[in-house]
Structure formats: structure tokens, C-alpha cells
PDB file of N, CA and C in Angstrom:
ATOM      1  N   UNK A   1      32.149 -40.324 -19.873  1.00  0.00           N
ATOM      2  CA  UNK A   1      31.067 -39.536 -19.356  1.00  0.00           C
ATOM      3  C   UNK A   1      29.858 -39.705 -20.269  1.00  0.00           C
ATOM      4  N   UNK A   2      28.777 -39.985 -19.466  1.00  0.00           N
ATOM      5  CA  UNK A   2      27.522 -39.806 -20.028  1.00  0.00           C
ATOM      6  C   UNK A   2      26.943 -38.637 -21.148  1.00  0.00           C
ATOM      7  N   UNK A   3      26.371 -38.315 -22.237  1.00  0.00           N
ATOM      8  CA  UNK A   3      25.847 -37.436 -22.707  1.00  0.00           C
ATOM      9  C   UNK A   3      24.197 -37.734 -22.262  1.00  0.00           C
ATOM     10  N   UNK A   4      24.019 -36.430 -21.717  1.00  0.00           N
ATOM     11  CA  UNK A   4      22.336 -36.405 -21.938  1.00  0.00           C
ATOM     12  C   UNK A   4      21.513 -35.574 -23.169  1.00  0.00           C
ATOM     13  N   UNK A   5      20.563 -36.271 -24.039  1.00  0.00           N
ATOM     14  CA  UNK A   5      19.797 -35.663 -24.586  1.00  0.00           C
ATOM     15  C   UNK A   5      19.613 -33.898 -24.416  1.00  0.00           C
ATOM     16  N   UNK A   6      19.376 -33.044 -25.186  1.00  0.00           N
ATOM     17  CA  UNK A   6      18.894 -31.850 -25.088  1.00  0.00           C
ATOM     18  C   UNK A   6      17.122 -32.039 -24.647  1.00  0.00           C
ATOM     19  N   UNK A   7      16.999 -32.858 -24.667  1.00  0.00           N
ATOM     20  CA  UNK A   7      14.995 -32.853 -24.172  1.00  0.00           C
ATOM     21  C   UNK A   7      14.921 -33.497 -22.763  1.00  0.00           C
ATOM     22  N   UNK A   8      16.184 -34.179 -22.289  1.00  0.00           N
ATOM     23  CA  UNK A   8      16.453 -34.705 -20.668  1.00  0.00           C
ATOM     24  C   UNK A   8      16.692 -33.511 -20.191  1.00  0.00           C
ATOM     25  N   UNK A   9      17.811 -32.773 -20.491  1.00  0.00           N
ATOM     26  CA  UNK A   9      18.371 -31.776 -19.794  1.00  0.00           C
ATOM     27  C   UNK A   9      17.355 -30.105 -19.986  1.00  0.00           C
ATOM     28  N   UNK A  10      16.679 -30.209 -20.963  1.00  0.00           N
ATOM     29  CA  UNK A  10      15.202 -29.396 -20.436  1.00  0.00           C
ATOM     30  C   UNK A  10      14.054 -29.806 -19.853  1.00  0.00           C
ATOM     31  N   UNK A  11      13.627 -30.857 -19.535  1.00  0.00           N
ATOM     32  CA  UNK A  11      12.974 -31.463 -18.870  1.00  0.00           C
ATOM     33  C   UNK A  11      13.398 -31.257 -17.514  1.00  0.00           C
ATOM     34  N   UNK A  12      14.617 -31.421 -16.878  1.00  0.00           N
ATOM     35  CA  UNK A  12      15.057 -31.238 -15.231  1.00  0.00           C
ATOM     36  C   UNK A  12      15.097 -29.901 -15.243  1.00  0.00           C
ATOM     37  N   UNK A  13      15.816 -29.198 -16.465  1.00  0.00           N
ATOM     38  CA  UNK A  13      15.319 -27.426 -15.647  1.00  0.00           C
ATOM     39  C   UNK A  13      14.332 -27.175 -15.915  1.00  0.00           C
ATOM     40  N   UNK A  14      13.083 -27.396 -16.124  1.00  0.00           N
ATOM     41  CA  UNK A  14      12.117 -26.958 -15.503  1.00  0.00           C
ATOM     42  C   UNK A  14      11.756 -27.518 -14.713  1.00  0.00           C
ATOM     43  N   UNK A  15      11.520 -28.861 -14.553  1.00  0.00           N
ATOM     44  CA  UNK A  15      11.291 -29.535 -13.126  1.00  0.00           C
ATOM     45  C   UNK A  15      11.967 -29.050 -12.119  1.00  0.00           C
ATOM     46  N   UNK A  16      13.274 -28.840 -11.945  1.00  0.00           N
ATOM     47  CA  UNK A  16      14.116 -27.420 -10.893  1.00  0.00           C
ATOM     48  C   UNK A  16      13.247 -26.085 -11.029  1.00  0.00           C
ATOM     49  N   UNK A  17      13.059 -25.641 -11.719  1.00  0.00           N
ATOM     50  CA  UNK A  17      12.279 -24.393 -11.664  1.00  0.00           C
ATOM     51  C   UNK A  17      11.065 -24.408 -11.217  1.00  0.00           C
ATOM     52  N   UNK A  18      10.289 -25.489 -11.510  1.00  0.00           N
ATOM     53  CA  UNK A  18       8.769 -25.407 -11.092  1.00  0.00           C
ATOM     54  C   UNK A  18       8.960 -25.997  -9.771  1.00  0.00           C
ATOM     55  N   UNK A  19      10.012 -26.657  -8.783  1.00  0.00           N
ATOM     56  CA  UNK A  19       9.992 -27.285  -7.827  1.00  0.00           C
ATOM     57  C   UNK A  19      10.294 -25.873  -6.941  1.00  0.00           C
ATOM     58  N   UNK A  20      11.219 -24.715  -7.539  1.00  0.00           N
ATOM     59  CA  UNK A  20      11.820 -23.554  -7.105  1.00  0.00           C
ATOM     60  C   UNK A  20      10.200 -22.909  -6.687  1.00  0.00           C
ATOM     61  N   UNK A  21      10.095 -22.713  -7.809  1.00  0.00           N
ATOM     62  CA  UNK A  21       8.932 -21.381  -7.770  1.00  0.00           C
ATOM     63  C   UNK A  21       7.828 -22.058  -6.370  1.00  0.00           C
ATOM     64  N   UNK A  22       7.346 -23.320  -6.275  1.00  0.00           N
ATOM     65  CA  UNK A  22       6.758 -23.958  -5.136  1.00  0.00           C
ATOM     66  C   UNK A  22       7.364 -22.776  -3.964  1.00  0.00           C
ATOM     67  N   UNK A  23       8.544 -23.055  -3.743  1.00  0.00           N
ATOM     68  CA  UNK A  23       9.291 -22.317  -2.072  1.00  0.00           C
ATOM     69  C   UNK A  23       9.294 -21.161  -2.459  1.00  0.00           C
ATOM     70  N   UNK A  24       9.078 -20.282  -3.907  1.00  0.00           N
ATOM     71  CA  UNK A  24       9.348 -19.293  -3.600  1.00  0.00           C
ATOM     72  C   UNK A  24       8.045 -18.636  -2.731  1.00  0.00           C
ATOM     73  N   UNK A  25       8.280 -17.430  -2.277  1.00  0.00           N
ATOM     74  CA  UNK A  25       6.724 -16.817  -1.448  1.00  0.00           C
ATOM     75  C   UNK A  25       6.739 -15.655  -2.391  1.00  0.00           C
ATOM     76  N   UNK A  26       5.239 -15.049  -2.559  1.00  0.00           N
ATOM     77  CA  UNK A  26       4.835 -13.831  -3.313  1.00  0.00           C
ATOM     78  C   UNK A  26       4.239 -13.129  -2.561  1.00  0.00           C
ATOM     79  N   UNK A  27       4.811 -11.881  -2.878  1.00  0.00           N
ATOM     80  CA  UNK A  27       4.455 -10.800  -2.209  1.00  0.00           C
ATOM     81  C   UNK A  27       3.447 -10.138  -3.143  1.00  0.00           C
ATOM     82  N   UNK A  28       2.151  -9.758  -2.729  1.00  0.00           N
ATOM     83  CA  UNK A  28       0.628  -8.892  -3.195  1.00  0.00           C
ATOM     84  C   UNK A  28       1.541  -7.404  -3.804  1.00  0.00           C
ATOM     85  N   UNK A  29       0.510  -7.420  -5.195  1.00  0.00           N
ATOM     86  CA  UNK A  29       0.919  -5.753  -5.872  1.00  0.00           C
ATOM     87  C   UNK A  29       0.371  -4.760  -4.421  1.00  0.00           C
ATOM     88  N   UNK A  30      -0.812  -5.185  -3.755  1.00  0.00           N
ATOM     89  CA  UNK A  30      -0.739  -4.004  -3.192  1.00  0.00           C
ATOM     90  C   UNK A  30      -1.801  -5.012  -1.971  1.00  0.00           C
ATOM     91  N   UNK A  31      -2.527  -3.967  -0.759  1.00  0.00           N
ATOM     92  CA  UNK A  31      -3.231  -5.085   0.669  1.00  0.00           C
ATOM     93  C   UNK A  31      -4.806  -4.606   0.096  1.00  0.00           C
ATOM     94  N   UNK A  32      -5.478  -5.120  -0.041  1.00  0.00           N
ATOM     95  CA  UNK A  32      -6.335  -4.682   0.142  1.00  0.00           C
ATOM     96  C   UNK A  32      -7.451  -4.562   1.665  1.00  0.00           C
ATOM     97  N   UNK A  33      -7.888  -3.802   1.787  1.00  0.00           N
ATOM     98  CA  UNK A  33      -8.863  -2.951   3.183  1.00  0.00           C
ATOM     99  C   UNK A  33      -9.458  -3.608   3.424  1.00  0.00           C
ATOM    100  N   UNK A  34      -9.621  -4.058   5.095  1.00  0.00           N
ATOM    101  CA  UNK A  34     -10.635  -5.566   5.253  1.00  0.00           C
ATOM    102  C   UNK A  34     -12.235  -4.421   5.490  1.00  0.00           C
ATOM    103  N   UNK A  35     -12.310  -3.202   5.477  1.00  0.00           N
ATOM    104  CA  UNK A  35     -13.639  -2.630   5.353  1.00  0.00           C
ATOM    105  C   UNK A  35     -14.021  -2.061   4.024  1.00  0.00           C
ATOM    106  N   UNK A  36     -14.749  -2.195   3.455  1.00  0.00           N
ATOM    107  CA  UNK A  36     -15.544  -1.317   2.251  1.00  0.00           C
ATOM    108  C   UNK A  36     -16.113   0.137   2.418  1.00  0.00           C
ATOM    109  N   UNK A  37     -15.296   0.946   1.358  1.00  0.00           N
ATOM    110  CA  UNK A  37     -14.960   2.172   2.019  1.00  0.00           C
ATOM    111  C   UNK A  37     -16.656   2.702   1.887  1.00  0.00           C
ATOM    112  N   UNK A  38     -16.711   3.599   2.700  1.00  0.00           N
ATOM    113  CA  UNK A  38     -17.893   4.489   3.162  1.00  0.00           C
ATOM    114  C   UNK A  38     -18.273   5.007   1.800  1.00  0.00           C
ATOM    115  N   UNK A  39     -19.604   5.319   1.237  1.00  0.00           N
ATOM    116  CA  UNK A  39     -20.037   5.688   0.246  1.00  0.00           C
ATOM    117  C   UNK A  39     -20.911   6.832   1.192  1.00  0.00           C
ATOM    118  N   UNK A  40     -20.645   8.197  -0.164  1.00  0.00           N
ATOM    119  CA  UNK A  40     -21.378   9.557   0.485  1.00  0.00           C
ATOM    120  C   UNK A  40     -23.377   9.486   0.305  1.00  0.00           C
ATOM    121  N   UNK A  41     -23.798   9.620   0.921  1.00  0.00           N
ATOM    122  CA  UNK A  41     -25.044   9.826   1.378  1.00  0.00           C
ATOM    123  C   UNK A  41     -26.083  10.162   0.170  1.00  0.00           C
ATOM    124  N   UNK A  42     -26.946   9.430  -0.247  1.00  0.00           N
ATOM    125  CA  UNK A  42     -27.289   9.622  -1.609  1.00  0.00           C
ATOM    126  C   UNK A  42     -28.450  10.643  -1.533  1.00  0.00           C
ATOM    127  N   UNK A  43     -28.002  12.058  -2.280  1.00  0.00           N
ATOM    128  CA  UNK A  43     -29.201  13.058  -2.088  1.00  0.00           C
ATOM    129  C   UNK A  43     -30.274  12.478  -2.873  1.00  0.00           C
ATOM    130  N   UNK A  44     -31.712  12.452  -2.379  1.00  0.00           N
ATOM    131  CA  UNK A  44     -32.867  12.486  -3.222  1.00  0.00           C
ATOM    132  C   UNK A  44     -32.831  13.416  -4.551  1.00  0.00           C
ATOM    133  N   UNK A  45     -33.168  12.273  -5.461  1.00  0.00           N
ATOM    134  CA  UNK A  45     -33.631  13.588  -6.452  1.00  0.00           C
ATOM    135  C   UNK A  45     -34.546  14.452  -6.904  1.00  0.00           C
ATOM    136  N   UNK A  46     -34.384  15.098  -7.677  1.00  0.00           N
ATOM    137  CA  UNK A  46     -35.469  16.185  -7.176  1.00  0.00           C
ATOM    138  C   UNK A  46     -36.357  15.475  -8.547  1.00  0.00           C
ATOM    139  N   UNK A  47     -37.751  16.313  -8.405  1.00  0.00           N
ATOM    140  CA  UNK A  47     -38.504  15.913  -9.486  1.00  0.00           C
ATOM    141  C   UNK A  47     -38.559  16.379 -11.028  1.00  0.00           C
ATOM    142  N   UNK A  48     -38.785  15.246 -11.871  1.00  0.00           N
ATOM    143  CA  UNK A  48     -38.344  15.828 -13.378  1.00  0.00           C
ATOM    144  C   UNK A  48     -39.936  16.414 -13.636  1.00  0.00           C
ATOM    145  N   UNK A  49     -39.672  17.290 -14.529  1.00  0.00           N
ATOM    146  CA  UNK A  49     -40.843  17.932 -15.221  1.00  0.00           C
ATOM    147  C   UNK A  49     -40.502  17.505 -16.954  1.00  0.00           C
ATOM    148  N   UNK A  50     -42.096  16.926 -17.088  1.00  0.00           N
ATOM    149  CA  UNK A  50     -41.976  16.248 -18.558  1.00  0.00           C
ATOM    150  C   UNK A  50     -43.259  16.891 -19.516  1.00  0.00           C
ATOM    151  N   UNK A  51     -42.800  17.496 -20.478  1.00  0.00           N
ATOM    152  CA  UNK A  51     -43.771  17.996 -21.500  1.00  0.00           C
ATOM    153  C   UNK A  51     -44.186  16.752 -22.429  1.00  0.00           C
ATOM    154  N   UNK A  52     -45.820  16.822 -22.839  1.00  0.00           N
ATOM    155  CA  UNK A  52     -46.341  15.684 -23.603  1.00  0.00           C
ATOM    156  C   UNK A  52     -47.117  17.154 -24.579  1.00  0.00           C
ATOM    157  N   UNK A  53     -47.706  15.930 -25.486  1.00  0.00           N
ATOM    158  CA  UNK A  53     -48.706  17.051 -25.963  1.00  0.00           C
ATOM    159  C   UNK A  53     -49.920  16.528 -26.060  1.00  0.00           C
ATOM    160  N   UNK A  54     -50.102  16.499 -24.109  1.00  0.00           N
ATOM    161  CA  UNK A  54     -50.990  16.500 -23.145  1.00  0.00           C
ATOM    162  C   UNK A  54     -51.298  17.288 -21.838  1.00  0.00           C
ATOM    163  N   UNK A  55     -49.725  17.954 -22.184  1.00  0.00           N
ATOM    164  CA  UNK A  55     -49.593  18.540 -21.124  1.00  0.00           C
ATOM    165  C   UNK A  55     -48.413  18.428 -20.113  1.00  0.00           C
ATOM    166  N   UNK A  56     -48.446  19.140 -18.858  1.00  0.00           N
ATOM    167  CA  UNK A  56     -47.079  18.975 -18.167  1.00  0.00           C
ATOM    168  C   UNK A  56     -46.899  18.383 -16.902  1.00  0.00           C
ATOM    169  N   UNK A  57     -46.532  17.599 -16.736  1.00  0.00           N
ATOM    170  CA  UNK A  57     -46.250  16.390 -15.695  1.00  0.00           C
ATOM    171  C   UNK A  57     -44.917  16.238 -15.024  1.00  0.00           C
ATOM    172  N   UNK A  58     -45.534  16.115 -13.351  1.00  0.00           N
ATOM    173  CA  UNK A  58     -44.390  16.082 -12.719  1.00  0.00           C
ATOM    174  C   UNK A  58     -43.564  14.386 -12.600  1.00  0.00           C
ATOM    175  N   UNK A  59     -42.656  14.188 -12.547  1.00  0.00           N
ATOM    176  CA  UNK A  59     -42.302  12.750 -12.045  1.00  0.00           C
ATOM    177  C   UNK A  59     -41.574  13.043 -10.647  1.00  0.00           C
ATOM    178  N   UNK A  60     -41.545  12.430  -9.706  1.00  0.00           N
ATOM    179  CA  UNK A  60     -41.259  12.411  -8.378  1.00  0.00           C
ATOM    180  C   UNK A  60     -39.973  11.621  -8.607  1.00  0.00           C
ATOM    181  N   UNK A  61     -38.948  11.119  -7.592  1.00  0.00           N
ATOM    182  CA  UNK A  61     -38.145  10.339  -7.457  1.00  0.00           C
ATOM    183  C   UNK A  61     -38.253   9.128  -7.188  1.00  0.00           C
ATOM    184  N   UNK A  62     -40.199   8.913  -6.413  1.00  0.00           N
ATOM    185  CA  UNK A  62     -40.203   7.633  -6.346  1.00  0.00           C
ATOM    186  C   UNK A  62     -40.999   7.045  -7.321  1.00  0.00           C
ATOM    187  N   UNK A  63     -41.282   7.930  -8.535  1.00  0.00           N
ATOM    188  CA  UNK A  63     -41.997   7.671  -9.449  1.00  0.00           C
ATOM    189  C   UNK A  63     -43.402   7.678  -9.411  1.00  0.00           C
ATOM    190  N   UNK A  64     -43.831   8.819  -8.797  1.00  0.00           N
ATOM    191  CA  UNK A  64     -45.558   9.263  -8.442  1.00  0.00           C
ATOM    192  C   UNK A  64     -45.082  10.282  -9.713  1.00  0.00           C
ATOM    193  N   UNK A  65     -46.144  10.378 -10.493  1.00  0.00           N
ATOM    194  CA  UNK A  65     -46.672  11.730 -11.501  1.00  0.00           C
ATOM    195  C   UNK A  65     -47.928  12.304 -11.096  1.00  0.00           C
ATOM    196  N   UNK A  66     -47.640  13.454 -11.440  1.00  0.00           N
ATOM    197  CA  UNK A  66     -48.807  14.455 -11.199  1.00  0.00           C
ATOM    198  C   UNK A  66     -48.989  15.388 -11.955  1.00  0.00           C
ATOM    199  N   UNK A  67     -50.212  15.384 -12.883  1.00  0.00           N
ATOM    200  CA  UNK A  67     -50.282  16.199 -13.901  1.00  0.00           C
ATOM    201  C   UNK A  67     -50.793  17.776 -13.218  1.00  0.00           C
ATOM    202  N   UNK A  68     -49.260  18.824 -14.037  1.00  0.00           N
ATOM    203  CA  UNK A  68     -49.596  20.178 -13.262  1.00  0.00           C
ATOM    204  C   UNK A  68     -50.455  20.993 -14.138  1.00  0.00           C
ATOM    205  N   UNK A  69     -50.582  20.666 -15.505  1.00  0.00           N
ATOM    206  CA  UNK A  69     -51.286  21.430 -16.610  1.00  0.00           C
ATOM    207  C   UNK A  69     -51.669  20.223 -17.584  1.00  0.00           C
ATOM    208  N   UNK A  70     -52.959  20.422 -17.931  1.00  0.00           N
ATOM    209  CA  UNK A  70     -53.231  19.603 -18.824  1.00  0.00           C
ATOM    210  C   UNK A  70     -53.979  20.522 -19.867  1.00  0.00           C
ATOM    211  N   UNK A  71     -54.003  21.667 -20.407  1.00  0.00           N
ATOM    212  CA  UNK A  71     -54.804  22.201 -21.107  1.00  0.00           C
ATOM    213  C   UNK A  71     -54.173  23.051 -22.623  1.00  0.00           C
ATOM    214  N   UNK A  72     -53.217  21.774 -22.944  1.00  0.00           N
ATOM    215  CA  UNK A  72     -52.497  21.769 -24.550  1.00  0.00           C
ATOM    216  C   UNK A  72     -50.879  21.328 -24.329  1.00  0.00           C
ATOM    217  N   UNK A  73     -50.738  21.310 -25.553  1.00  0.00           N
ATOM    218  CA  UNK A  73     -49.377  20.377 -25.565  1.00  0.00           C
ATOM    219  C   UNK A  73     -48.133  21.212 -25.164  1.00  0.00           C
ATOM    220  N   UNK A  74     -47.080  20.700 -24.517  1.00  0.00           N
ATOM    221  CA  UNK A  74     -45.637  21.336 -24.176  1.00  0.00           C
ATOM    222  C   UNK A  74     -44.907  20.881 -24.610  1.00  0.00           C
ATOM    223  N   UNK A  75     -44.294  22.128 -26.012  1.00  0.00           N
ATOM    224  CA  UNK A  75     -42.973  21.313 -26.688  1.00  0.00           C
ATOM    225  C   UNK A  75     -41.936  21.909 -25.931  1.00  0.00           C
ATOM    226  N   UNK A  76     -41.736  22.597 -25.364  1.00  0.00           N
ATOM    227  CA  UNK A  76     -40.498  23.365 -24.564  1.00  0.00           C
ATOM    228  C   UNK A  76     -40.528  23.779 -23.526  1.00  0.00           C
ATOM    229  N   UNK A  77     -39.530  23.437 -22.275  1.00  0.00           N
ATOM    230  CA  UNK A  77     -39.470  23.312 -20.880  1.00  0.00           C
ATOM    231  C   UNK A  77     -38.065  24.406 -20.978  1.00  0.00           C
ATOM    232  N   UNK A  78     -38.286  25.845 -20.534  1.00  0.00           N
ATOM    233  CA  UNK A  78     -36.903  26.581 -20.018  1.00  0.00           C
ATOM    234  C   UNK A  78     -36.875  27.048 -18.854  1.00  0.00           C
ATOM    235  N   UNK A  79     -35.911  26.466 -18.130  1.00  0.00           N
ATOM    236  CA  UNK A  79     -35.656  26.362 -16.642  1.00  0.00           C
ATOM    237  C   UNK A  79     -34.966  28.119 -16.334  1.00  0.00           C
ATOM    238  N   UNK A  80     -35.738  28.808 -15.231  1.00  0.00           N
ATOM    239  CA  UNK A  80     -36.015  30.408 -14.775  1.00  0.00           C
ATOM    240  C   UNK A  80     -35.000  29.688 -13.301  1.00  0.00           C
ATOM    241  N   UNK A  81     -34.818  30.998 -13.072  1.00  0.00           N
ATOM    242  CA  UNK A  81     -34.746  31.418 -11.358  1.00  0.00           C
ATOM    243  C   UNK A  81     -35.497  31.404 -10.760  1.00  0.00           C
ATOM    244  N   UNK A  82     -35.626  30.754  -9.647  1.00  0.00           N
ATOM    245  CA  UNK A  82     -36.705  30.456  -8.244  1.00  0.00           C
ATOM    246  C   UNK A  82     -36.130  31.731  -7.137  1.00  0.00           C
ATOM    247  N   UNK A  83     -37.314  32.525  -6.850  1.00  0.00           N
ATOM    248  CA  UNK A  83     -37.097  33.143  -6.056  1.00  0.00           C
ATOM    249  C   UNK A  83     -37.910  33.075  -4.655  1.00  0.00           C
ATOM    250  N   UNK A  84     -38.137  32.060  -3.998  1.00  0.00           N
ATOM    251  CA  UNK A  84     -38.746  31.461  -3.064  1.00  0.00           C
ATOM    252  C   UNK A  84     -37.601  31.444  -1.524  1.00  0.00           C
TER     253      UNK A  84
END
């Protein structure tokens, strides 16, 4: 009887194995959704109020400013109750 090398006889099992894994079929961790899920409705934001020490300025959301006071500097902005 023939002896084969130890580097013949690892050489064919993996060539068996990599010929295996070919037929084998894989099954997905998970399906993914042929639609992209719905995203919730993006509220506008509201406008920031910015102290300079120039004064106090609105910024809009679409980025219009509008100066509401200009007659000395604002180091501190504390947000009250609206009773409107």
C-alpha cells in the first residue's frame, strides 16, 4: 500500500471541503424589507432666541434673523410661561 504525504492528504481535505461548502446553500441571519420603513413627519422648529452684546435676535428655522431688541447687551436668556 501506498503512503501519502501528510501535505497530500491535507491538500484533498480541503479541496473536499471547499468543493463541499460550493453545494452547500446559506441561509440569511435574518430578510430584510423590500420597503424603507416610513419615517415620522419632521416638526418645524421653532425659533432660537440668541443674546449678543448687541442685543437679542431671533433665528427662524429657515435661518431668517430678526433683531427683537437692540438697545444693550444680553448675557442671559430665562425661558417664562407663555400665556397666550
Amino acid at each position: 500500500m501506498r503512503k501519502f504525504s501528510s501535505q497530500v492528504v491535507l491538500t484533498l481535505f480541503i479541496c473536499f471541503f471547499i468543493v463541499l461548502s460550493g453545494f452547500a446553500k446559506t441561509k440569511p441571519l435574518y430578510k430584510l424589507s423590500e420597503k424603507a420603513p416610513e419615517k415620522p413627519p419632521v416638526k418645524p422648529l421653532s425659533p432660537i432666541l440668541t443674546g449678543t452684546d448687541r442685543g437679542l435676535i431671533r433665528v427662524s428655522s429657515n435661518g431668517m434673523t430678526e433683531i427683537l431688541w437692540n438697545e444693550g447687551s444680553v448675557s442671559n436668556i430665562i425661558k417664562t410661561q407663555s400665556k397666550m
